[in-house]
PDB file of N, CA and C in Angstrom:
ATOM      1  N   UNK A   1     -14.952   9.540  -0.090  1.00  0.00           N
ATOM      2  CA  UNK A   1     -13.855  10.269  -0.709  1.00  0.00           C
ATOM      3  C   UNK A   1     -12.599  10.069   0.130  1.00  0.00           C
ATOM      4  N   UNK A   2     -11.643   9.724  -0.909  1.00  0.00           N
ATOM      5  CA  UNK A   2     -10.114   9.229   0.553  1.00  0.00           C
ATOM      6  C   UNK A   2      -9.265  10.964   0.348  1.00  0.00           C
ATOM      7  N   UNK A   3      -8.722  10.996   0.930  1.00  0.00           N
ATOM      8  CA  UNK A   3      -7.123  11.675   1.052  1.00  0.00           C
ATOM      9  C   UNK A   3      -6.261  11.312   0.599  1.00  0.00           C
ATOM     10  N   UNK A   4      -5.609  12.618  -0.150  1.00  0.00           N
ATOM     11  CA  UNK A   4      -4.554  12.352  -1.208  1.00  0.00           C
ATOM     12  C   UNK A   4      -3.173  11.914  -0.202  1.00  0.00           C
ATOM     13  N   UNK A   5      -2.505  10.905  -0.391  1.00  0.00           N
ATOM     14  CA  UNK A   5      -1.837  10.242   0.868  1.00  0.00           C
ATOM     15  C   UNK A   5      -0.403  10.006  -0.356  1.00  0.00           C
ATOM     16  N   UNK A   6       0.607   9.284   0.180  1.00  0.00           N
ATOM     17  CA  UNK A   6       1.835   8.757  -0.572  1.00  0.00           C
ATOM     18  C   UNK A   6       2.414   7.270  -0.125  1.00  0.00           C
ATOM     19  N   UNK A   7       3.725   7.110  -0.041  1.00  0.00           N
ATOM     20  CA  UNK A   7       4.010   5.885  -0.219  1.00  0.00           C
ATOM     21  C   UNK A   7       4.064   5.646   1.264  1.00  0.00           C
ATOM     22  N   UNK A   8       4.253   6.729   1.974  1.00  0.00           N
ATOM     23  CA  UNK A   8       4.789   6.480   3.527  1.00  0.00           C
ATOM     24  C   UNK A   8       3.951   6.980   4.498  1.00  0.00           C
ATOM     25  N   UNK A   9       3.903   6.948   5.480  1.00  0.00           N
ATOM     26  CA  UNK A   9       2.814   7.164   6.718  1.00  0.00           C
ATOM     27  C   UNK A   9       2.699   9.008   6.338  1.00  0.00           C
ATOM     28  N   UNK A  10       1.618   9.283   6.629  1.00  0.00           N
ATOM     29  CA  UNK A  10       1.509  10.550   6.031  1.00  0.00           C
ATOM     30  C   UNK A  10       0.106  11.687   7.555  1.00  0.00           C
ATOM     31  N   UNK A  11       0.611  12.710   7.494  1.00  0.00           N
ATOM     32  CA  UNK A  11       0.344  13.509   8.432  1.00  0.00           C
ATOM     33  C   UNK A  11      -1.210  14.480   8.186  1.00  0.00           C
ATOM     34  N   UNK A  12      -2.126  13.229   8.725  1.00  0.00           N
ATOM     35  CA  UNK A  12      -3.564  14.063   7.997  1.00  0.00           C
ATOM     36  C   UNK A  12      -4.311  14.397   9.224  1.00  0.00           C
ATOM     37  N   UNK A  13      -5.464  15.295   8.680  1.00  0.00           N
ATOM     38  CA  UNK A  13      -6.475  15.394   9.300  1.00  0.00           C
ATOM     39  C   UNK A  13      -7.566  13.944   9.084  1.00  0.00           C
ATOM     40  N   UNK A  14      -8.042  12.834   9.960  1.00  0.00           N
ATOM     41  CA  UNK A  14      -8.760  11.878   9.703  1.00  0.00           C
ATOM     42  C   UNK A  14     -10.411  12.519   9.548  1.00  0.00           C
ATOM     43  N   UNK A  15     -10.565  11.865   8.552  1.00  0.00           N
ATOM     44  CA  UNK A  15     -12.152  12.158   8.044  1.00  0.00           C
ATOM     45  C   UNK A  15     -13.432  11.847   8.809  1.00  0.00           C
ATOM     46  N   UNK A  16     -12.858  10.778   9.144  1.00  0.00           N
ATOM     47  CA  UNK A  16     -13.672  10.456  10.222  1.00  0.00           C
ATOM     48  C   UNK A  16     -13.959  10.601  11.784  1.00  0.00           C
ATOM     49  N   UNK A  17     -12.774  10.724  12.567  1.00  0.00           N
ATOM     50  CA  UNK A  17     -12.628  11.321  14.047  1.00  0.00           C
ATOM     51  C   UNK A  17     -12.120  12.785  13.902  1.00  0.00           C
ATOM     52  N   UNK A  18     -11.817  13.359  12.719  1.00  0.00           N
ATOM     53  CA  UNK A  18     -11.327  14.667  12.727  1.00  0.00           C
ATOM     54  C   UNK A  18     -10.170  14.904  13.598  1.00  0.00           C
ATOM     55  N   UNK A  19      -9.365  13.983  14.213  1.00  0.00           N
ATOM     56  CA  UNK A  19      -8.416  14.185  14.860  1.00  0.00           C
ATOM     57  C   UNK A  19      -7.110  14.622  13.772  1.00  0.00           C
ATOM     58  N   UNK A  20      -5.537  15.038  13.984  1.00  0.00           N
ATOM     59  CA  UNK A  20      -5.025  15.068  13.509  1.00  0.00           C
ATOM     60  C   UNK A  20      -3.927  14.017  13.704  1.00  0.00           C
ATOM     61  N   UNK A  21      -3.843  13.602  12.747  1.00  0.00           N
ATOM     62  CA  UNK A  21      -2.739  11.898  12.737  1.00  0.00           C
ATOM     63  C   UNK A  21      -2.043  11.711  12.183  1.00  0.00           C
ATOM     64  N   UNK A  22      -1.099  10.452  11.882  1.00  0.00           N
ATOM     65  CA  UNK A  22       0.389  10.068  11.247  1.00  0.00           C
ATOM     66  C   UNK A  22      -0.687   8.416  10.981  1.00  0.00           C
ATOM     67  N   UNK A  23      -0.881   8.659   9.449  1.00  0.00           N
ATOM     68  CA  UNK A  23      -1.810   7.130   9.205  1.00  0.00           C
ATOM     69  C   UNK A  23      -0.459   6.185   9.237  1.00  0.00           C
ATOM     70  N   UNK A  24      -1.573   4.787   9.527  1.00  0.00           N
ATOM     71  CA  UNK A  24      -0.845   3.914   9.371  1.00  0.00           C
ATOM     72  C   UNK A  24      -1.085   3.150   8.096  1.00  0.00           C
ATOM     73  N   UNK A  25      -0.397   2.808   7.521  1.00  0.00           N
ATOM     74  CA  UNK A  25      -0.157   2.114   5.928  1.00  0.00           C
ATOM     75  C   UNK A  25      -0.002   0.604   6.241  1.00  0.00           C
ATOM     76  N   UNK A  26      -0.730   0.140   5.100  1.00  0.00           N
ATOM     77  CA  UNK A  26      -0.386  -1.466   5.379  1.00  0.00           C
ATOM     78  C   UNK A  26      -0.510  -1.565   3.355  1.00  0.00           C
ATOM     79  N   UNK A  27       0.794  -2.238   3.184  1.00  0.00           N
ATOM     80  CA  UNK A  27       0.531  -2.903   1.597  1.00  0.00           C
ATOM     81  C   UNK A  27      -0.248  -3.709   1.252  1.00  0.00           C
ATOM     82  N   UNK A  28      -0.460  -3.598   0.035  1.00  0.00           N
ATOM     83  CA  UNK A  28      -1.543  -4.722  -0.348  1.00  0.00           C
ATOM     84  C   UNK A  28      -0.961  -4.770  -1.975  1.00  0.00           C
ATOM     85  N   UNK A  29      -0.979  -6.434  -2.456  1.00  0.00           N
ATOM     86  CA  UNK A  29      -0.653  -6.997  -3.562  1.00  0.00           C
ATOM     87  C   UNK A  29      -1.658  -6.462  -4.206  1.00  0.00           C
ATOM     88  N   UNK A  30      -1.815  -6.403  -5.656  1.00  0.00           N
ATOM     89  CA  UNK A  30      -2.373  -6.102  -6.579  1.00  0.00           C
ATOM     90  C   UNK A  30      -2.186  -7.387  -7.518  1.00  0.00           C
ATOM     91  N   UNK A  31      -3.463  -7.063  -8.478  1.00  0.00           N
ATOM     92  CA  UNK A  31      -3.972  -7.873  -9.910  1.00  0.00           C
ATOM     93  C   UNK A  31      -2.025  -7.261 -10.501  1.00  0.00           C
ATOM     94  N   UNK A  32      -2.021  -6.414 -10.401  1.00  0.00           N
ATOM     95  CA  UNK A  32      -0.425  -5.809 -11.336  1.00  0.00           C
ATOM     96  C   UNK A  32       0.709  -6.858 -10.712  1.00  0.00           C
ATOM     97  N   UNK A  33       0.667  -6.712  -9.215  1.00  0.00           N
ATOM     98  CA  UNK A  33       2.095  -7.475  -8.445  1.00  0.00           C
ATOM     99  C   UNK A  33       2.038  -8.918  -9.103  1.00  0.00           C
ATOM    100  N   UNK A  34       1.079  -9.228  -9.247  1.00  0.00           N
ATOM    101  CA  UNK A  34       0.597 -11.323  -9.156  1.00  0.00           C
ATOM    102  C   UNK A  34       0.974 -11.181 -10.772  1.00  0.00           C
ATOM    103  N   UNK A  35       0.591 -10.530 -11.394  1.00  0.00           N
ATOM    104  CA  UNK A  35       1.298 -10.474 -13.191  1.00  0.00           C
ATOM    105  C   UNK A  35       2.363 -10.591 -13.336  1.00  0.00           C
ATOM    106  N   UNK A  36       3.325  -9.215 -12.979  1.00  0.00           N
ATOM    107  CA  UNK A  36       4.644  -9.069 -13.007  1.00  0.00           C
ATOM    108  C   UNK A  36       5.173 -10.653 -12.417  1.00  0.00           C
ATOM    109  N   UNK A  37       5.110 -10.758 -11.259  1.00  0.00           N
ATOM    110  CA  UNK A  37       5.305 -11.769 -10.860  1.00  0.00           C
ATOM    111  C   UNK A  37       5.396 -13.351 -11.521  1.00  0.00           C
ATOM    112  N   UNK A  38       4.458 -13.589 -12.142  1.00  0.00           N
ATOM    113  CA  UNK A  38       3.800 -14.550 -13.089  1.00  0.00           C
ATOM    114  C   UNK A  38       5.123 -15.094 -14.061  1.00  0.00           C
ATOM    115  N   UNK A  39       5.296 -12.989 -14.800  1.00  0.00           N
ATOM    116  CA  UNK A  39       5.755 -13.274 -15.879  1.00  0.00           C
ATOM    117  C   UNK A  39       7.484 -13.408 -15.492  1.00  0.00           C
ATOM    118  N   UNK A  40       8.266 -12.740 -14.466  1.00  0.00           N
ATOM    119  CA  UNK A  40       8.823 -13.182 -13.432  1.00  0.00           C
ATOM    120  C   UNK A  40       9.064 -14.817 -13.519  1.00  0.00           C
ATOM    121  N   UNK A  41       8.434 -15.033 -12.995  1.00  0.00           N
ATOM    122  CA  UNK A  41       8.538 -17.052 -12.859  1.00  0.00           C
ATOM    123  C   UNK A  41       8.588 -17.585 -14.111  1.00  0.00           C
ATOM    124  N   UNK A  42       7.756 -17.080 -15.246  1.00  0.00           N
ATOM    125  CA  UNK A  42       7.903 -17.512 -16.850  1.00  0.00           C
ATOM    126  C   UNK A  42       9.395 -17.299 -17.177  1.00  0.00           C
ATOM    127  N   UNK A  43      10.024 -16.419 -16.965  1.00  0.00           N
ATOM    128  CA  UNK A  43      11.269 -16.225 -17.193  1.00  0.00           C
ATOM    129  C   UNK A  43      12.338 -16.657 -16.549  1.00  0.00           C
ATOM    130  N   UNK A  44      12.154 -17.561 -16.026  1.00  0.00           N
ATOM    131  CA  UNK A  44      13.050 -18.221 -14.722  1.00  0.00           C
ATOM    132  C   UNK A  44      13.985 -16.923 -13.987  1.00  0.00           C
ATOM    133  N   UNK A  45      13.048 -16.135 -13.711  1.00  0.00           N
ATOM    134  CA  UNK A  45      13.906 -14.958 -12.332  1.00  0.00           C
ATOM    135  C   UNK A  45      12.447 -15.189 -11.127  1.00  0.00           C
ATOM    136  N   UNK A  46      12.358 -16.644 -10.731  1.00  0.00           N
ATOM    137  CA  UNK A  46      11.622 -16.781  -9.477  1.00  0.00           C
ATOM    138  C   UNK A  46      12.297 -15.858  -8.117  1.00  0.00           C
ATOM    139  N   UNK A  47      13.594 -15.767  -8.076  1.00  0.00           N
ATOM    140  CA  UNK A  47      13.790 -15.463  -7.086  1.00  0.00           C
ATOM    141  C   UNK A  47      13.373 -14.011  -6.823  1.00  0.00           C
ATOM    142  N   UNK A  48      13.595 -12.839  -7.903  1.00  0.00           N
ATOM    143  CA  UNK A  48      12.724 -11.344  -7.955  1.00  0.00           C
ATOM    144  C   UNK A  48      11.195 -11.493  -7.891  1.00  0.00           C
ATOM    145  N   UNK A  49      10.778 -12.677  -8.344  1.00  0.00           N
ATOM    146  CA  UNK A  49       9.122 -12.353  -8.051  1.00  0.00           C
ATOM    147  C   UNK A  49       9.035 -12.903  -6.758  1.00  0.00           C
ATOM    148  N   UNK A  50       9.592 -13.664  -5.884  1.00  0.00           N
ATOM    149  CA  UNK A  50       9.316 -13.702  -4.238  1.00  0.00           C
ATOM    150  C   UNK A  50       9.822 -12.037  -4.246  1.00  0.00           C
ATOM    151  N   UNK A  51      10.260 -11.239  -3.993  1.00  0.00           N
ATOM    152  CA  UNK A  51      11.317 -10.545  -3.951  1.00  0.00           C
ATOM    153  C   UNK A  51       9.943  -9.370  -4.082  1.00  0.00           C
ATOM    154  N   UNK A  52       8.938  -9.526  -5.043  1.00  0.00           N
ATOM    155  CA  UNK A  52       7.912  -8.265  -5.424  1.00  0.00           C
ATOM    156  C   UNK A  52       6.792  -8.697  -3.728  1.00  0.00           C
ATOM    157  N   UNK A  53       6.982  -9.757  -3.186  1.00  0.00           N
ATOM    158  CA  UNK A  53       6.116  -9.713  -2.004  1.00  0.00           C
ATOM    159  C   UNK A  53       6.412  -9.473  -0.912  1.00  0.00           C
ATOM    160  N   UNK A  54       7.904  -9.463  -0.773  1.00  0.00           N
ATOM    161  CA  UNK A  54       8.761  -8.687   0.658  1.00  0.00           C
ATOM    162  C   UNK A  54       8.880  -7.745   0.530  1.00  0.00           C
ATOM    163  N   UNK A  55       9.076  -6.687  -0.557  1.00  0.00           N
ATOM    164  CA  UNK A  55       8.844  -5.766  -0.291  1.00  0.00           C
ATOM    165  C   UNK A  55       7.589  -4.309  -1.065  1.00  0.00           C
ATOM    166  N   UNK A  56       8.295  -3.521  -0.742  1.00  0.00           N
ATOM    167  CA  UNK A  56       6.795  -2.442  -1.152  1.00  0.00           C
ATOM    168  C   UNK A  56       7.041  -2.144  -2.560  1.00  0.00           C
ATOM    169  N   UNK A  57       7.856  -2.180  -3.578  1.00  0.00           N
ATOM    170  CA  UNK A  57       7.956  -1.681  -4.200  1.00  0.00           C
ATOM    171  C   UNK A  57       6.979  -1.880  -5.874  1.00  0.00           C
ATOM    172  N   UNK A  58       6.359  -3.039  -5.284  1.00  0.00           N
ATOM    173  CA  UNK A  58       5.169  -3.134  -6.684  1.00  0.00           C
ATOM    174  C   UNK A  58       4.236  -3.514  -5.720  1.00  0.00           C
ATOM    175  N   UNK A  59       3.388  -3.002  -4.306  1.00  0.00           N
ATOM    176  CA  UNK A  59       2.466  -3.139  -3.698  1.00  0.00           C
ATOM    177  C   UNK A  59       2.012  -1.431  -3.874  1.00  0.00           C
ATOM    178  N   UNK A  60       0.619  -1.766  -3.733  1.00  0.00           N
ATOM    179  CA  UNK A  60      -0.055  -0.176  -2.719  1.00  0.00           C
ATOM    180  C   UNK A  60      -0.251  -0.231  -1.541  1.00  0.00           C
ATOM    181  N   UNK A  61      -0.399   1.273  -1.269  1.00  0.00           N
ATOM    182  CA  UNK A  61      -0.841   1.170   0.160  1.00  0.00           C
ATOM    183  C   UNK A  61      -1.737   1.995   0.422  1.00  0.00           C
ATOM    184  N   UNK A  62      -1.995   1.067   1.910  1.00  0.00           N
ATOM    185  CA  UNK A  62      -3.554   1.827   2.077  1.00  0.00           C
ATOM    186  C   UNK A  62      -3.307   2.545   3.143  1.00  0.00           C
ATOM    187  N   UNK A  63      -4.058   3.669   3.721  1.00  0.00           N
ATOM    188  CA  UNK A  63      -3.669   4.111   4.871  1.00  0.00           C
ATOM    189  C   UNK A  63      -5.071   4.255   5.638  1.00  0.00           C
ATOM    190  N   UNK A  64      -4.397   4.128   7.197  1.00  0.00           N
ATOM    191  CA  UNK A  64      -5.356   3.929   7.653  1.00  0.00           C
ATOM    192  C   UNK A  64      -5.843   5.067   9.161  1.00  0.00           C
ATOM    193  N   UNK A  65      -6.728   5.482   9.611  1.00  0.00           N
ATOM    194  CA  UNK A  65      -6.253   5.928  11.531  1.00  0.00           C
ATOM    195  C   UNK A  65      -6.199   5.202  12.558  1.00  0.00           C
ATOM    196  N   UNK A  66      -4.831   5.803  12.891  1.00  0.00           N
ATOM    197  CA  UNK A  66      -4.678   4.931  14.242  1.00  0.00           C
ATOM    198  C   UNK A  66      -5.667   4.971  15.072  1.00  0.00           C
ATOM    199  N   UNK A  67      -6.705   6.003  15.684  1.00  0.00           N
ATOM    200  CA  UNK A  67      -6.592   6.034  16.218  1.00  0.00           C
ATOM    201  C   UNK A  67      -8.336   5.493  16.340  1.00  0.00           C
ATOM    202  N   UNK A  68      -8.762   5.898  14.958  1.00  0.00           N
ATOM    203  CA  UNK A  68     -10.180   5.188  15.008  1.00  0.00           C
ATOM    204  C   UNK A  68     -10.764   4.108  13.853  1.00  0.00           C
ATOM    205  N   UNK A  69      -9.474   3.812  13.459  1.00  0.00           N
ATOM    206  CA  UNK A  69      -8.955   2.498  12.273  1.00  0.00           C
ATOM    207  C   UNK A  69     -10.053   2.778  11.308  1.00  0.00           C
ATOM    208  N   UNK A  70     -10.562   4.029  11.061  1.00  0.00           N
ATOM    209  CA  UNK A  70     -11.143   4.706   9.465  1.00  0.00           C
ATOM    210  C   UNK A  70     -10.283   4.289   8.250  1.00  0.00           C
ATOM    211  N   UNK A  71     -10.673   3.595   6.920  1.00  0.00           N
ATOM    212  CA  UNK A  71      -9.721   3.763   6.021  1.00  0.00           C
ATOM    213  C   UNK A  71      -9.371   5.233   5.379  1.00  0.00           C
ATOM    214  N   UNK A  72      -8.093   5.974   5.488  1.00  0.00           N
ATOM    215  CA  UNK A  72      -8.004   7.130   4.806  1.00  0.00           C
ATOM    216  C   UNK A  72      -7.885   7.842   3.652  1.00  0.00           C
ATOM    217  N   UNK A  73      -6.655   6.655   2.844  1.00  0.00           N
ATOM    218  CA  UNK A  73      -6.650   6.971   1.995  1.00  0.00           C
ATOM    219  C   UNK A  73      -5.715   6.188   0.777  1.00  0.00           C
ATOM    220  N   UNK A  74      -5.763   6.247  -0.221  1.00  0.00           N
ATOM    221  CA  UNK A  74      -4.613   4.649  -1.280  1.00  0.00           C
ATOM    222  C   UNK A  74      -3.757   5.713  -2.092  1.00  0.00           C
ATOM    223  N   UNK A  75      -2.679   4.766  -2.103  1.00  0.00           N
ATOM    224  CA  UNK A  75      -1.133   4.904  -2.703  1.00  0.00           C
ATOM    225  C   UNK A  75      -1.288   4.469  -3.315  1.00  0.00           C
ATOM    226  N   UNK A  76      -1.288   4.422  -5.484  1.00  0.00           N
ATOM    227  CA  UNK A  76      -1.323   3.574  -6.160  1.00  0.00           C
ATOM    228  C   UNK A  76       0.291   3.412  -6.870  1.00  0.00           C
ATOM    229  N   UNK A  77       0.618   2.386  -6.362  1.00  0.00           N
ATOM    230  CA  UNK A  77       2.005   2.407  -7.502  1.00  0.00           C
ATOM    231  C   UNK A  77       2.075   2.537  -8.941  1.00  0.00           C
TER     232      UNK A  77
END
């Protein structure tokens, strides 16, 4: 079971070391990003679909503990 988490580093109790923490988030592309993207390049706007992999804004994220690298919890865009 994860923790209800958001887009940004978020202030939990970890499930696993029970410590209290500031997770760390790392994005991850999606089946959705590589579509948009796709259809992006079909439309000759290549340069916005590089543009969906620099930054976060059509990724999720996952979060994680620092301190005992448990996965905590997913951000779904």
């Amino acid at each position: 079971m994860s923790t209800p988490v958001g887009p940004k580093p978020s202030n939990v109790v970890c499930p696993n070391c029970h410590q209290q923490v500031v997770t760390r988030t790392e994005a991850k592309a999606t089946t959705k990003t590589h579509i948009i993207a796709l259809i992006l390049c079909l439309t000759c706007c290549w340069p916005c679909a590089c543009c969906l992999y620099c930054t976060d804004c059509a990724r999720n994220m996952d979060h994680y503990c620092p301190s005992c690298k448990a996965f905590v919890g997913h951000y779904e865009r």
